[in-house]
Protein backbone atom coordinates (compact mmCIF):
# COMPACT_ATOMS: atom_id res chain seq x y z
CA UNK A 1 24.49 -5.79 4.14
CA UNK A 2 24.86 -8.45 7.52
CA UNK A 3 22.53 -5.76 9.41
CA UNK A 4 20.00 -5.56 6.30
CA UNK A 5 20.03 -9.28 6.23
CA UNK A 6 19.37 -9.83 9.99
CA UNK A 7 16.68 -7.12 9.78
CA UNK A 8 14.76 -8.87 7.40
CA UNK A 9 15.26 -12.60 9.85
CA UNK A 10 14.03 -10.42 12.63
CA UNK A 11 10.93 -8.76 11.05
CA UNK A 12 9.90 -12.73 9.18
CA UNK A 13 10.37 -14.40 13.17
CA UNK A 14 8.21 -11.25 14.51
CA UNK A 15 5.63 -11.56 12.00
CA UNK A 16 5.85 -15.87 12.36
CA UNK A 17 5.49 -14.96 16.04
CA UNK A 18 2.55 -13.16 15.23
CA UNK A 19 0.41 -15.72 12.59
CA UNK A 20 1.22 -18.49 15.16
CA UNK A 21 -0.59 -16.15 17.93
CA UNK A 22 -3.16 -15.38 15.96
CA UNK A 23 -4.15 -18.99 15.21
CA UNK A 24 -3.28 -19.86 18.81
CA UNK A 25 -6.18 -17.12 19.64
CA UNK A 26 -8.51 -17.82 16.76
CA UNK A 27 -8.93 -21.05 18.17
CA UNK A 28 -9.46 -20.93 21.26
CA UNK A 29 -5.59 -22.02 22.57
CA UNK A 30 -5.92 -20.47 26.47
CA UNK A 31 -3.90 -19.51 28.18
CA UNK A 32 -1.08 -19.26 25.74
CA UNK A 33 2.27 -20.01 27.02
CA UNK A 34 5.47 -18.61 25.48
CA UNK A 35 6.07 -22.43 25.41
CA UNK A 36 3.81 -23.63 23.03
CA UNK A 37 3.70 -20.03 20.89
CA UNK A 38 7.75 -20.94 20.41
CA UNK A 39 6.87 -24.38 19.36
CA UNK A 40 4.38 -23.45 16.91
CA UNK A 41 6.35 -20.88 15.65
CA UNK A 42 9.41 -23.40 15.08
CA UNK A 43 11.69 -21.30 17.42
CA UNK A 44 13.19 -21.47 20.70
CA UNK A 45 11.85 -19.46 23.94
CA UNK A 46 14.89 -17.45 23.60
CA UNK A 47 14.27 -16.29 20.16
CA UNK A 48 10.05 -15.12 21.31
CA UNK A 49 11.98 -13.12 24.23
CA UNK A 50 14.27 -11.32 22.05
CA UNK A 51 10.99 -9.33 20.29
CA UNK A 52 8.53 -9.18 23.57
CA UNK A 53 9.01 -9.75 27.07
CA UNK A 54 5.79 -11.59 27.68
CA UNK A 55 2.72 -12.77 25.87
CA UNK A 56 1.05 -9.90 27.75
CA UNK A 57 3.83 -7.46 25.79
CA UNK A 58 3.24 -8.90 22.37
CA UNK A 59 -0.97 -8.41 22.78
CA UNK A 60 -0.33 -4.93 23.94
CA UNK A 61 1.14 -4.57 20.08
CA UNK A 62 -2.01 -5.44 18.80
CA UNK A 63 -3.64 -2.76 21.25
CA UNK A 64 -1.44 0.03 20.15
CA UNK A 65 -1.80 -1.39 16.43
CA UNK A 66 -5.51 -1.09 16.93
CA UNK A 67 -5.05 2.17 18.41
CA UNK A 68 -3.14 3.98 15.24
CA UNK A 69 -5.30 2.56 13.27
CA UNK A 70 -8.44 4.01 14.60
CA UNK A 71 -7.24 7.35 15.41
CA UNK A 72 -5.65 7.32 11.64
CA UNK A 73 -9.14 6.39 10.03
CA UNK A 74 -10.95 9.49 12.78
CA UNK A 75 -8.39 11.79 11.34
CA UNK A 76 -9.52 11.58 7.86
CA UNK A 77 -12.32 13.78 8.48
CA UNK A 78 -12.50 17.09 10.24
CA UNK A 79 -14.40 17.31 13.21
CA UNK A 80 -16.98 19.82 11.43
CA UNK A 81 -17.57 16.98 9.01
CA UNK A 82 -18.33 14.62 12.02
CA UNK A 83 -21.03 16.90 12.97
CA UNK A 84 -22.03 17.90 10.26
CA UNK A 85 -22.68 14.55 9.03
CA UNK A 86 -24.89 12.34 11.05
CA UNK A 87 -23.82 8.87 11.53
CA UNK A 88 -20.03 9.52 9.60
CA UNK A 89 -18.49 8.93 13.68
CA UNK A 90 -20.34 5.31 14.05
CA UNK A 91 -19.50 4.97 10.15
CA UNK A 92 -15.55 5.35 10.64
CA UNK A 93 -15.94 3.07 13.74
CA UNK A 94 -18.23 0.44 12.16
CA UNK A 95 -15.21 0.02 9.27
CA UNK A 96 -12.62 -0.13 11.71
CA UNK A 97 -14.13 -3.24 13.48
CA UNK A 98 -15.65 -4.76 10.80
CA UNK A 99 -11.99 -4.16 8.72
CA UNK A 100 -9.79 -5.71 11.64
CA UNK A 101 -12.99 -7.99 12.92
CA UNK A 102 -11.51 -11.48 12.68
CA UNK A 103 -8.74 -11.08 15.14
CA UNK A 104 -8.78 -7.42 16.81
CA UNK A 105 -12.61 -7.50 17.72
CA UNK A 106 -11.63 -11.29 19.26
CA UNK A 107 -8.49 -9.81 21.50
CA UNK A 108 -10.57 -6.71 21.74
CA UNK A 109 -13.87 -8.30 23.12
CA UNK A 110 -12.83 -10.83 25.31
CA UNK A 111 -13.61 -10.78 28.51
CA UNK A 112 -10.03 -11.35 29.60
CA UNK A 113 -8.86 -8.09 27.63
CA UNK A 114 -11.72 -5.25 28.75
CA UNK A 115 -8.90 -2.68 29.74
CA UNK A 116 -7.56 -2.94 26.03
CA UNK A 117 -11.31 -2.03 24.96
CA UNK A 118 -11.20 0.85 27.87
CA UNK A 119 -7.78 2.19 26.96
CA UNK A 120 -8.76 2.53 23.27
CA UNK A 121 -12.15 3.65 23.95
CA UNK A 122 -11.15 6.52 26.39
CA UNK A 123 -7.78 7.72 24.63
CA UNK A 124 -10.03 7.99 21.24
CA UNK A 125 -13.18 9.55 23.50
CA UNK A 126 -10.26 12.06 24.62
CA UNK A 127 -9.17 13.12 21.53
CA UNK A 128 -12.27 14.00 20.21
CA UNK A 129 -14.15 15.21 22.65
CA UNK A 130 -10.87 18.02 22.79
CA UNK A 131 -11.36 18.24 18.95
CA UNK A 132 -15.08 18.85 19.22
CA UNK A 133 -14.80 21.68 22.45
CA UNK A 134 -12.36 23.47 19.63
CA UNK A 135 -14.23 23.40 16.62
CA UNK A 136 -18.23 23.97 18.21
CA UNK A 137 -19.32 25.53 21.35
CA UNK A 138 -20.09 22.60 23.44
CA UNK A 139 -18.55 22.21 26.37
CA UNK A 140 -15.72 19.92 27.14
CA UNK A 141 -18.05 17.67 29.40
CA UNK A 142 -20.36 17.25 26.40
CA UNK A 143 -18.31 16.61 23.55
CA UNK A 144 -17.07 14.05 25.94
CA UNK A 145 -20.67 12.34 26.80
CA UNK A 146 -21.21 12.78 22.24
CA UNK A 147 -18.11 10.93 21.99
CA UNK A 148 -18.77 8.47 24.43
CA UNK A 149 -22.10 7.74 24.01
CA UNK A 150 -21.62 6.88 20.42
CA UNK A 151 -18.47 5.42 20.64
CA UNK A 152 -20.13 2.98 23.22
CA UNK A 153 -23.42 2.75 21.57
CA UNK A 154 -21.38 0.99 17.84
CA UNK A 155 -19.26 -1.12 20.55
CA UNK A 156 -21.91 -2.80 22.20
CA UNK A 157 -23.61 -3.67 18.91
CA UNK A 158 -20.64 -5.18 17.21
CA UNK A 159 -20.01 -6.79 20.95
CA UNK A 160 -23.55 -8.75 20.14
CA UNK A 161 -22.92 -9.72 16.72
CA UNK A 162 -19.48 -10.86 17.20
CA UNK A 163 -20.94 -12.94 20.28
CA UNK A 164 -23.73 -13.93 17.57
CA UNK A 165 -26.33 -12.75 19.63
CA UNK A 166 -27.79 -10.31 17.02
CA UNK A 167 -27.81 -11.15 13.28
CA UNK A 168 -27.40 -7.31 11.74
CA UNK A 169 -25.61 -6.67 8.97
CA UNK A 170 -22.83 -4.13 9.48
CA UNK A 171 -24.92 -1.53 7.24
CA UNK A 172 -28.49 -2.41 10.30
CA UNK A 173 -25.60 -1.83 12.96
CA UNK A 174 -24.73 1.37 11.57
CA UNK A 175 -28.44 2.43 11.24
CA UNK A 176 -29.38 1.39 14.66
CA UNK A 177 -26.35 2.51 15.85
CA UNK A 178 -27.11 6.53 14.48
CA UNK A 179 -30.74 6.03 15.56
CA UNK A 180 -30.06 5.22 19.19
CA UNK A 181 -27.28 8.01 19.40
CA UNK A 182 -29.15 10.37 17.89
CA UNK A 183 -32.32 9.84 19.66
CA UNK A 184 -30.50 9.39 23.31
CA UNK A 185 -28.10 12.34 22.95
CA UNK A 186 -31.26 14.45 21.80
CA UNK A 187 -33.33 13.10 24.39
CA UNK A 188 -31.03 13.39 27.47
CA UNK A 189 -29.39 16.37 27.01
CA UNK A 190 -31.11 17.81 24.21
CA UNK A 191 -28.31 18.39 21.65
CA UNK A 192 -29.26 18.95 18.55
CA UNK A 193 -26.94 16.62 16.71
């Protein structure tokens, strides 16, 4: 019953570790110090270094949060479905994004955190591209430049309308999104997709 108890303190201070970092990104708070997170939170340093190690520790939860998330909502469909349907990849990426948009797309596009983007990005790209080389004949090198050049296409949209430099709804991001993948990956390498 003591270690049920304690669980429970330990997952409310993560998750009050969490809101208060959240806010501290949302606005604006930067650099945040393990300081000032432990004073918003209402706890002592000590306390923030028993669940991370760093500030740098606790964002990479978000990353590999983001990460399960994503490759949970890919696996939904069968890769025969992804190509069989045009637009259902930049679909299951537009929701993801536009699902966790307030604070993943903020630690996600920042300037400061491009290697999270990268690490997602390419471990996803991976995934599939092996997924697509099994279920079609395309080669491993284009399955890879499919996945990537959509993946990247739906990214640098939402990248402009989360910087408010392009006022498209998330369904115009999706269509513009399947247009210019569709058109490029036709054009350059002539995949009928």
């Amino acid at each position: 019953m003591a270690q049920q108890k304690q669980d429970i303190r330990a997952a409310r201070t993560e998750q009050a570790i969490r809101t208060a970092f959240e806010e501290m990104i949302m606005h604006h708070e930067q650099p945040i110090r393990v300081t000032a997170l432990a004073k918003k939170t209402g706890i002592n340093r000590k306390t923030f270094y028993l669940h991370y190690d760093t500030i740098e520790d606790l964002v990479n939860t978000y990353v590999d949060d983001a990460r399960v998330d994503l490759l949970d909502r890919l696996s939904q469909h069968a890769v025969k479905d992804y190509l069989a349907e045009r637009g259902l990849l930049i679909n299951t990426l537009t929701a993801f994004f536009l699902a966790n948009q307030e604070f993943y797309s903020y630690i996600l596009f920042q300037d400061d955190h491009s290697g999270r983007i990268r690490q997602i990005r390419d471990d996803v790209s991976t995934r599939m591209a092996e997924a697509i080389t099994k279920a079609t004949d395309y080669s491993l090198n284009d399955a890879t430049i499919i996945v990537s050049f959509s993946a990247n296409t739906i990214l640098s949209l939402l990248r402009l309308r989360l910087a408010g430099k392009l006022s498209l709804t998330p369904e115009q991001i999706r269509e513009k999104s399947v247009e210019l993948s569709v058109s490029g990956l036709r054009g350059a390498m002539g995949l009928d997709i």
